[in-house]
PDB file of N, CA and C in Angstrom:
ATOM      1  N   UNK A   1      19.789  17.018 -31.593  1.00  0.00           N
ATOM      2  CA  UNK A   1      20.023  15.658 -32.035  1.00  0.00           C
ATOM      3  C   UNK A   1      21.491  15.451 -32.391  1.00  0.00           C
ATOM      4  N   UNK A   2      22.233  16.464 -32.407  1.00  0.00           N
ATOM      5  CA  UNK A   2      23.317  16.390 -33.342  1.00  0.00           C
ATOM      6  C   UNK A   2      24.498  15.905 -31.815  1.00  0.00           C
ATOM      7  N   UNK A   3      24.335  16.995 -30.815  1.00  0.00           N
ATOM      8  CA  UNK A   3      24.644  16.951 -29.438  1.00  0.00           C
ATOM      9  C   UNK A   3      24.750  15.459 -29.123  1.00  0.00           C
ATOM     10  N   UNK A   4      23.859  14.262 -29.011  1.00  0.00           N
ATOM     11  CA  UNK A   4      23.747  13.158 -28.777  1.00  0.00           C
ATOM     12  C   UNK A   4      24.369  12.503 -29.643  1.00  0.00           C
ATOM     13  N   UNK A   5      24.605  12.760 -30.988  1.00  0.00           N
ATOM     14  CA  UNK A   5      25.379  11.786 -32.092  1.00  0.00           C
ATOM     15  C   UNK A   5      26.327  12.285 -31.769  1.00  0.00           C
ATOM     16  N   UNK A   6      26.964  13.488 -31.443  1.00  0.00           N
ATOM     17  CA  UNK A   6      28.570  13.524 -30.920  1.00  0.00           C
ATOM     18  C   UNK A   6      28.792  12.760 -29.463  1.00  0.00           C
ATOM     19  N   UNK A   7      27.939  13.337 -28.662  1.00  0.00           N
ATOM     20  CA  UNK A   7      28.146  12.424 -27.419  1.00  0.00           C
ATOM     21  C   UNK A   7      28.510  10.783 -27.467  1.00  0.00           C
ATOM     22  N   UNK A   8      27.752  10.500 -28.469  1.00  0.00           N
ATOM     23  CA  UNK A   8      27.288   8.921 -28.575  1.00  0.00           C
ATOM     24  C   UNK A   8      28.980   8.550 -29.481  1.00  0.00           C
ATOM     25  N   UNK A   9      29.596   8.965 -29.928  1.00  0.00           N
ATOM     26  CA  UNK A   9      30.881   8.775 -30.622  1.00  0.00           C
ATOM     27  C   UNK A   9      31.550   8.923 -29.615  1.00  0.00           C
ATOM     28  N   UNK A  10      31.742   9.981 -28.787  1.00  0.00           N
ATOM     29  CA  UNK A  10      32.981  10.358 -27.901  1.00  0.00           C
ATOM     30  C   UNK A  10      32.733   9.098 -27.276  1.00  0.00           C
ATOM     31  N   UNK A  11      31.692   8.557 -26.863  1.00  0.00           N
ATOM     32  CA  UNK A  11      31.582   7.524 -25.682  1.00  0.00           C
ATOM     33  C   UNK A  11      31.671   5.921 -26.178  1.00  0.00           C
ATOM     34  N   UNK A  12      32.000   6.275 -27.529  1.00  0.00           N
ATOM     35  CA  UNK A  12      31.249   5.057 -27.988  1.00  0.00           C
ATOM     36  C   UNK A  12      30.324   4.163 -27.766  1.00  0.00           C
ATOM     37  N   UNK A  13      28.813   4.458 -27.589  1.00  0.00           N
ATOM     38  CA  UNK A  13      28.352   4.087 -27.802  1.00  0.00           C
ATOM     39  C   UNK A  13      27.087   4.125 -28.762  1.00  0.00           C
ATOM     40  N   UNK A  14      26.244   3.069 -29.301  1.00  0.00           N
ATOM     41  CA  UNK A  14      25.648   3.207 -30.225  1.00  0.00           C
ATOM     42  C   UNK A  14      24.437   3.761 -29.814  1.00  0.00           C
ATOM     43  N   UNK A  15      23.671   4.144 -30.948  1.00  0.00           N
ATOM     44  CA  UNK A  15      22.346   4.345 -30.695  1.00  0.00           C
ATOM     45  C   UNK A  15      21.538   3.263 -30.363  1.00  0.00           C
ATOM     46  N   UNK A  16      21.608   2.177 -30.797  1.00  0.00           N
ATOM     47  CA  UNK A  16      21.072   1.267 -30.424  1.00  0.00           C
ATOM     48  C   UNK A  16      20.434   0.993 -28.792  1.00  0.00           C
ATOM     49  N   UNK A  17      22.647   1.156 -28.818  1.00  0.00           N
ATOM     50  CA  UNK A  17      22.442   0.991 -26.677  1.00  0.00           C
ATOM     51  C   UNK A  17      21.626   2.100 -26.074  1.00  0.00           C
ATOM     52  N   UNK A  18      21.462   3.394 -26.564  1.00  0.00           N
ATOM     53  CA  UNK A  18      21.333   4.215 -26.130  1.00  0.00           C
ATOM     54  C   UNK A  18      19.367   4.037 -26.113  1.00  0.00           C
ATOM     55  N   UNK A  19      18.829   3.690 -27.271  1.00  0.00           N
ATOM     56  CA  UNK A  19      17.129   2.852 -26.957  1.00  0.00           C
ATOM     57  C   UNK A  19      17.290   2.071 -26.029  1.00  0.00           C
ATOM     58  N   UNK A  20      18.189   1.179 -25.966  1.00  0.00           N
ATOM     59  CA  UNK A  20      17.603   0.072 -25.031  1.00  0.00           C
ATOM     60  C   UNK A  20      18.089   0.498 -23.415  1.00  0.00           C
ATOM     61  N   UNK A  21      18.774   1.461 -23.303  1.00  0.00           N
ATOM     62  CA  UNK A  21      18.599   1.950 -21.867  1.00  0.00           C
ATOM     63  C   UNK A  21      17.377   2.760 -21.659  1.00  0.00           C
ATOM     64  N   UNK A  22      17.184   3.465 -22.611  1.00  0.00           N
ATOM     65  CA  UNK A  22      15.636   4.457 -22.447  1.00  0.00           C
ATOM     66  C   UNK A  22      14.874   3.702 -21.849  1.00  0.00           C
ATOM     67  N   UNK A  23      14.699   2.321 -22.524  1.00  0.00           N
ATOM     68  CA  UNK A  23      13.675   1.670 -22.581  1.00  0.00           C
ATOM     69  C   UNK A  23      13.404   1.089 -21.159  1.00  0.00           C
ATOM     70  N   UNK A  24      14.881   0.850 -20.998  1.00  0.00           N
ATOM     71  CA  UNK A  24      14.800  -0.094 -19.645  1.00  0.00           C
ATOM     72  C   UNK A  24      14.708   0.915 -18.976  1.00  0.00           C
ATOM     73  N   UNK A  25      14.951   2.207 -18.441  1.00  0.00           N
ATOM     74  CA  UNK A  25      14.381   3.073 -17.713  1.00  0.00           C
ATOM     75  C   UNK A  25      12.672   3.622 -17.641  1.00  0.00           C
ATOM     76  N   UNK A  26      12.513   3.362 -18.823  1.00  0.00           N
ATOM     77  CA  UNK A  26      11.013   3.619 -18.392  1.00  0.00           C
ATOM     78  C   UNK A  26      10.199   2.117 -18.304  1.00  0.00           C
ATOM     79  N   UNK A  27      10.913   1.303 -18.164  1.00  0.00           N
ATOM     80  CA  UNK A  27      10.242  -0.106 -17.849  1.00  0.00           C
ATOM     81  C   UNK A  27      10.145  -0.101 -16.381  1.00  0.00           C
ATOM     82  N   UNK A  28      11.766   0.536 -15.648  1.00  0.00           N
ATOM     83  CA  UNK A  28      11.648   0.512 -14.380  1.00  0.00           C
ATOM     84  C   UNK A  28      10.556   1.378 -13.609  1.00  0.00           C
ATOM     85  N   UNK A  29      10.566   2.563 -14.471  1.00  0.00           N
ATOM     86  CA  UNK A  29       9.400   3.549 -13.981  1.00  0.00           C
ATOM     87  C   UNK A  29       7.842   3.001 -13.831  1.00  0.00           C
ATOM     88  N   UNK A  30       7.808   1.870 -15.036  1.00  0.00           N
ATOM     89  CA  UNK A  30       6.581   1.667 -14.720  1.00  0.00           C
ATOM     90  C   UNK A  30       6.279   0.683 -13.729  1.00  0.00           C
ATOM     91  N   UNK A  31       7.051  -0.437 -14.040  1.00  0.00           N
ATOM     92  CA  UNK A  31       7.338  -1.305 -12.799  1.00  0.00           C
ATOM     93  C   UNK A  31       7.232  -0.452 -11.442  1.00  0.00           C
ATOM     94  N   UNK A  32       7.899   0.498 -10.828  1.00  0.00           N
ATOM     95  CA  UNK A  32       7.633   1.212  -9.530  1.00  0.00           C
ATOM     96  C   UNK A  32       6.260   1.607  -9.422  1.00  0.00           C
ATOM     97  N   UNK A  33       5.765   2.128 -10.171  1.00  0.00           N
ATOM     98  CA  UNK A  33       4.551   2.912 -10.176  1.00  0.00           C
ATOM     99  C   UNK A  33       3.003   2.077  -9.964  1.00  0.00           C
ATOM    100  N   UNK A  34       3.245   0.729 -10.660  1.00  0.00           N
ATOM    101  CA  UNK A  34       2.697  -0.392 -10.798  1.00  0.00           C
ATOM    102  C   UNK A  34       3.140  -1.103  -9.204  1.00  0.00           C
ATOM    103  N   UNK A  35       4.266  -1.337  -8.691  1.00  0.00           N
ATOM    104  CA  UNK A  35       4.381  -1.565  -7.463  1.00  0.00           C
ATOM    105  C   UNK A  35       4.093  -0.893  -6.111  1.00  0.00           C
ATOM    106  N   UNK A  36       3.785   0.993  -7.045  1.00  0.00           N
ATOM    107  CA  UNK A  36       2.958   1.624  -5.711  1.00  0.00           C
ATOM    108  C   UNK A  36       1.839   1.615  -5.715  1.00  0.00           C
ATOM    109  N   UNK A  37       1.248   1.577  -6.771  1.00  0.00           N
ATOM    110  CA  UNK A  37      -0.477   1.736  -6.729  1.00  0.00           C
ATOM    111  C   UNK A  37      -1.097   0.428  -6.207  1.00  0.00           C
ATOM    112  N   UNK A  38      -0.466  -1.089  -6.372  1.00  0.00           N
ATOM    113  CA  UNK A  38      -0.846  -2.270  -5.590  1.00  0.00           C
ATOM    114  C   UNK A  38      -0.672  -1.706  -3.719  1.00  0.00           C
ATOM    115  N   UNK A  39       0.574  -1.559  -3.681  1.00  0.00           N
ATOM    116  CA  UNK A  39       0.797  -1.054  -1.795  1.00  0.00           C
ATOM    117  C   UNK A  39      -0.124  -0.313  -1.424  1.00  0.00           C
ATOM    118  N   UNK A  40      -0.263   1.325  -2.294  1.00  0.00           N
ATOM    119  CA  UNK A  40      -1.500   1.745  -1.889  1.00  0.00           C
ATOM    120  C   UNK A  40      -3.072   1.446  -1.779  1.00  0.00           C
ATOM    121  N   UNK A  41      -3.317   0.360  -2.888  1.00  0.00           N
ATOM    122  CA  UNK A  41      -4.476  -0.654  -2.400  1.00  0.00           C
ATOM    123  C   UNK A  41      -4.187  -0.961  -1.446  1.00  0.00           C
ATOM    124  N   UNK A  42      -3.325  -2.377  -1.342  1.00  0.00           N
ATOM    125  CA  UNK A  42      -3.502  -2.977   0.045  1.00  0.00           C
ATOM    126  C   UNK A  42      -3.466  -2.292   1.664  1.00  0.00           C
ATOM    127  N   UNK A  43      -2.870  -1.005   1.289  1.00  0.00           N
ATOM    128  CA  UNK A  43      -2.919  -0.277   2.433  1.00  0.00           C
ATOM    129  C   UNK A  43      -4.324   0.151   3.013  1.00  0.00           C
ATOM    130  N   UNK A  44      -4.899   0.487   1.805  1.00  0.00           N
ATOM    131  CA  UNK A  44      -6.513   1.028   2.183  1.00  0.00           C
ATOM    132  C   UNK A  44      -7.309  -0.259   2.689  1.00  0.00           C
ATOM    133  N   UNK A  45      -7.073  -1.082   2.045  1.00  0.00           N
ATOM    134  CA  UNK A  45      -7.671  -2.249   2.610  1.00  0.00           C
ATOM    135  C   UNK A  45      -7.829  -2.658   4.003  1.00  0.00           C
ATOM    136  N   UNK A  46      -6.096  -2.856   4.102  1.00  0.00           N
ATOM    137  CA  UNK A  46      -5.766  -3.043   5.340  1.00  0.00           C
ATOM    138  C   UNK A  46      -6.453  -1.450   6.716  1.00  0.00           C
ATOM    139  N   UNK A  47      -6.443  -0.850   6.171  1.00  0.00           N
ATOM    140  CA  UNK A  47      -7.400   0.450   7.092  1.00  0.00           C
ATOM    141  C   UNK A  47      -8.417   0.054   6.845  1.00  0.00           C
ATOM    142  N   UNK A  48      -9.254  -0.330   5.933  1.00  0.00           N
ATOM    143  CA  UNK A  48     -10.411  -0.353   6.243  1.00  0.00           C
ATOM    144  C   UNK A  48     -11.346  -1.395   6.939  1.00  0.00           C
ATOM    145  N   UNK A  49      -9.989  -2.682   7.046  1.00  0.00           N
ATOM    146  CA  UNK A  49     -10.595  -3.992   8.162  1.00  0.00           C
ATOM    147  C   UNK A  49      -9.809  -3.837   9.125  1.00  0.00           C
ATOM    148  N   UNK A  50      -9.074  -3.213   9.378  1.00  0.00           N
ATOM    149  CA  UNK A  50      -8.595  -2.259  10.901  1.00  0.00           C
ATOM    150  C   UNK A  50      -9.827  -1.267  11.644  1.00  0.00           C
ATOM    151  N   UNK A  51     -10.515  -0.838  10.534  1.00  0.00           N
ATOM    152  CA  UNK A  51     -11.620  -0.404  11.550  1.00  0.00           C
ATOM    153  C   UNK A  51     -12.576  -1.111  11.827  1.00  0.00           C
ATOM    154  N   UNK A  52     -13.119  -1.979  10.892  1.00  0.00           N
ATOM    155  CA  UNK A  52     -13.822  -2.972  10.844  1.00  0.00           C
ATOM    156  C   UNK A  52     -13.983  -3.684  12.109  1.00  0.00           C
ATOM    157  N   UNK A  53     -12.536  -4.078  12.447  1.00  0.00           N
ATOM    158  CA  UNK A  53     -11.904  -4.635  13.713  1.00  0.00           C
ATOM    159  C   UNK A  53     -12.346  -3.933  14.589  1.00  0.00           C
ATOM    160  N   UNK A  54     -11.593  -2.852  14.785  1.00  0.00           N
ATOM    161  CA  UNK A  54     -12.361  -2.202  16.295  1.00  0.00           C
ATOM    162  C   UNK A  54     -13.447  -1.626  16.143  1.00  0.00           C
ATOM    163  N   UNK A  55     -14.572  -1.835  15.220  1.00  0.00           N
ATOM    164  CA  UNK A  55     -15.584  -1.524  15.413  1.00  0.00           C
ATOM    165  C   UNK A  55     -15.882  -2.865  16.083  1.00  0.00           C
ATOM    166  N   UNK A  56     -15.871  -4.285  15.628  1.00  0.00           N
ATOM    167  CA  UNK A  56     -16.276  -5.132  16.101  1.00  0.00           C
ATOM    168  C   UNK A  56     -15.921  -5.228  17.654  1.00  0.00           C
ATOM    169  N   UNK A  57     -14.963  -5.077  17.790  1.00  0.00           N
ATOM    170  CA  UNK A  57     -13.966  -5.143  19.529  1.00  0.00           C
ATOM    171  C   UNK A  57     -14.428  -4.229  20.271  1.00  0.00           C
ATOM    172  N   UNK A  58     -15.352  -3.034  19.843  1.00  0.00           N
ATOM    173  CA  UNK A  58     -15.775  -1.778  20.577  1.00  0.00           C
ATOM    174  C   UNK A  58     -17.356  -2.322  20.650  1.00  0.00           C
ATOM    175  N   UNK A  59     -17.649  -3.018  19.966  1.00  0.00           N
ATOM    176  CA  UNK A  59     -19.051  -3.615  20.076  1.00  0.00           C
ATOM    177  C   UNK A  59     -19.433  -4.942  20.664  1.00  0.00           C
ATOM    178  N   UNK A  60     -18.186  -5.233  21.030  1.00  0.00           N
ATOM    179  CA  UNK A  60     -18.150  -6.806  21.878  1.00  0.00           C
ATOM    180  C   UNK A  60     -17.829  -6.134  23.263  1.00  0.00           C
ATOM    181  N   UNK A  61     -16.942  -5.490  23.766  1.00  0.00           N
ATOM    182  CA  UNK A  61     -16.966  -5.017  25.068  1.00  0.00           C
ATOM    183  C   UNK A  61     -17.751  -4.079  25.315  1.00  0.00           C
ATOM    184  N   UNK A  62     -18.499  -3.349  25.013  1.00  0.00           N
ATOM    185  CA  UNK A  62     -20.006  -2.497  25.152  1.00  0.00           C
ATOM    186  C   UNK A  62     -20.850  -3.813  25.199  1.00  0.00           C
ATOM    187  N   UNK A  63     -20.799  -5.197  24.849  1.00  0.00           N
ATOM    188  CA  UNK A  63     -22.120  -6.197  25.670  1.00  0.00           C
ATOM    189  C   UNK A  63     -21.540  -7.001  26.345  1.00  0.00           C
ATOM    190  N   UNK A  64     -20.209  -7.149  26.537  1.00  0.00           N
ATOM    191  CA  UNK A  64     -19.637  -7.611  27.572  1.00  0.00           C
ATOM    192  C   UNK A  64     -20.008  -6.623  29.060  1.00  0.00           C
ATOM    193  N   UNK A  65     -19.458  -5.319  28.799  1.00  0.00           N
ATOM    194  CA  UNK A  65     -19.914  -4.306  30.074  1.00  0.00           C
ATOM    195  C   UNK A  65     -21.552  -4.898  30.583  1.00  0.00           C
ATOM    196  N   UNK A  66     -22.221  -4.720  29.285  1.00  0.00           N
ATOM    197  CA  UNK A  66     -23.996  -5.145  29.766  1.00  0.00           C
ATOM    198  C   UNK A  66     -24.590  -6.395  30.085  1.00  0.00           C
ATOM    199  N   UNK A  67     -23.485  -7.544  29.799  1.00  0.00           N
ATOM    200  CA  UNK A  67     -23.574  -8.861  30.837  1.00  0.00           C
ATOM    201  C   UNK A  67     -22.890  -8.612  32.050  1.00  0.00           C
ATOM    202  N   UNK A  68     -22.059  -7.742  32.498  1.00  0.00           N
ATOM    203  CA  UNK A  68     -21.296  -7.869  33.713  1.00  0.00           C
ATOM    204  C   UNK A  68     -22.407  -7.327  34.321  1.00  0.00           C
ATOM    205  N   UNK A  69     -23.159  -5.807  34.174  1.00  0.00           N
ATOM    206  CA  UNK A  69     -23.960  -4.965  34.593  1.00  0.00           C
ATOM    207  C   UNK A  69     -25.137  -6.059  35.204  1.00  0.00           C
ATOM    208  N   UNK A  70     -25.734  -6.801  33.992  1.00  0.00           N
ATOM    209  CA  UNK A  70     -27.041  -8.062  34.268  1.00  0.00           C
ATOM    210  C   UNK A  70     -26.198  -8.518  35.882  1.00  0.00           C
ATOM    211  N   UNK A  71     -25.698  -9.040  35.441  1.00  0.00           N
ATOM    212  CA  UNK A  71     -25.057 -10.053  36.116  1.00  0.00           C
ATOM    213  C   UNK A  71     -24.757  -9.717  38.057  1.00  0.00           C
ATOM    214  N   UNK A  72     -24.523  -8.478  37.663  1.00  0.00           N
ATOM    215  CA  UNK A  72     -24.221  -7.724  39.212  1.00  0.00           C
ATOM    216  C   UNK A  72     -25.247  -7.487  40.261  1.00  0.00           C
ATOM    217  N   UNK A  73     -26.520  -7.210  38.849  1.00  0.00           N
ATOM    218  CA  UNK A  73     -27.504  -6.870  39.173  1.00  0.00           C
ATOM    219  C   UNK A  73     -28.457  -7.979  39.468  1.00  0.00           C
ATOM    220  N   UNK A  74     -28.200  -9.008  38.970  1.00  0.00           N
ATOM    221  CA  UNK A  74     -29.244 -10.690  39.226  1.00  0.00           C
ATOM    222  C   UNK A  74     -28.397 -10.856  41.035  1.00  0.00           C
ATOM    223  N   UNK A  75     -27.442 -10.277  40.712  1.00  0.00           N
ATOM    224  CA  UNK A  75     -26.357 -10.989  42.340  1.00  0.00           C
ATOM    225  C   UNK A  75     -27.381 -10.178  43.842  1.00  0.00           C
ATOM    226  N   UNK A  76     -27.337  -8.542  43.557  1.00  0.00           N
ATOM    227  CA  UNK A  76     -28.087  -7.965  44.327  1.00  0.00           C
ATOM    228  C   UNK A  76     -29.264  -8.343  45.059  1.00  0.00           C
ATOM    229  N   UNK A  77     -30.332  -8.504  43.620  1.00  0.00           N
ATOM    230  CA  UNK A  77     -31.301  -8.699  43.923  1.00  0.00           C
ATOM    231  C   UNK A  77     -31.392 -10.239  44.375  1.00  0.00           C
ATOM    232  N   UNK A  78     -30.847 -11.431  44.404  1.00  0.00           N
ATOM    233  CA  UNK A  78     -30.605 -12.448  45.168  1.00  0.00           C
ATOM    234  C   UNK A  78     -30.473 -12.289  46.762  1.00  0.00           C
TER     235      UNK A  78
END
């Protein structure tokens, strides 16, 4: 403690300043941390109606294939 009250003279500055930078450093920390854990939601999200998606798109052209198939097959037998 003593280390920092000399430091804090040589530099002049107060203790005061010296809380309110702490502070604002761990404000920023939380702020980031708080700004990654939202991204990492929306990321999962976003994967999980990305598959959603091509599940739907993999299940629309699998009955698209089986109307073309009908369809080839109504032509034949005509």
């Amino acid at each position: 403690m003593q280390d920092i009250y000399y430091f804090c003279k040589a530099m002049d500055i107060s203790i005061y300043q010296i809380i309110i930078l702490a502070a604002g450093v761990v404000g920023v920390y939380v702020k980031l941390n708080i700004d990654m854990s939202k991204l990492s939601l929306r990321l999962d999200i976003h994967e999980r109606q990305t598959i959603a998606l091509q599940n739907s798109i993999d299940k629309l052209l699998k009955d698209v294939q089986e109307i073309k198939i009908l369809l080839a097959r109504k032509q034949i037998d005509d």
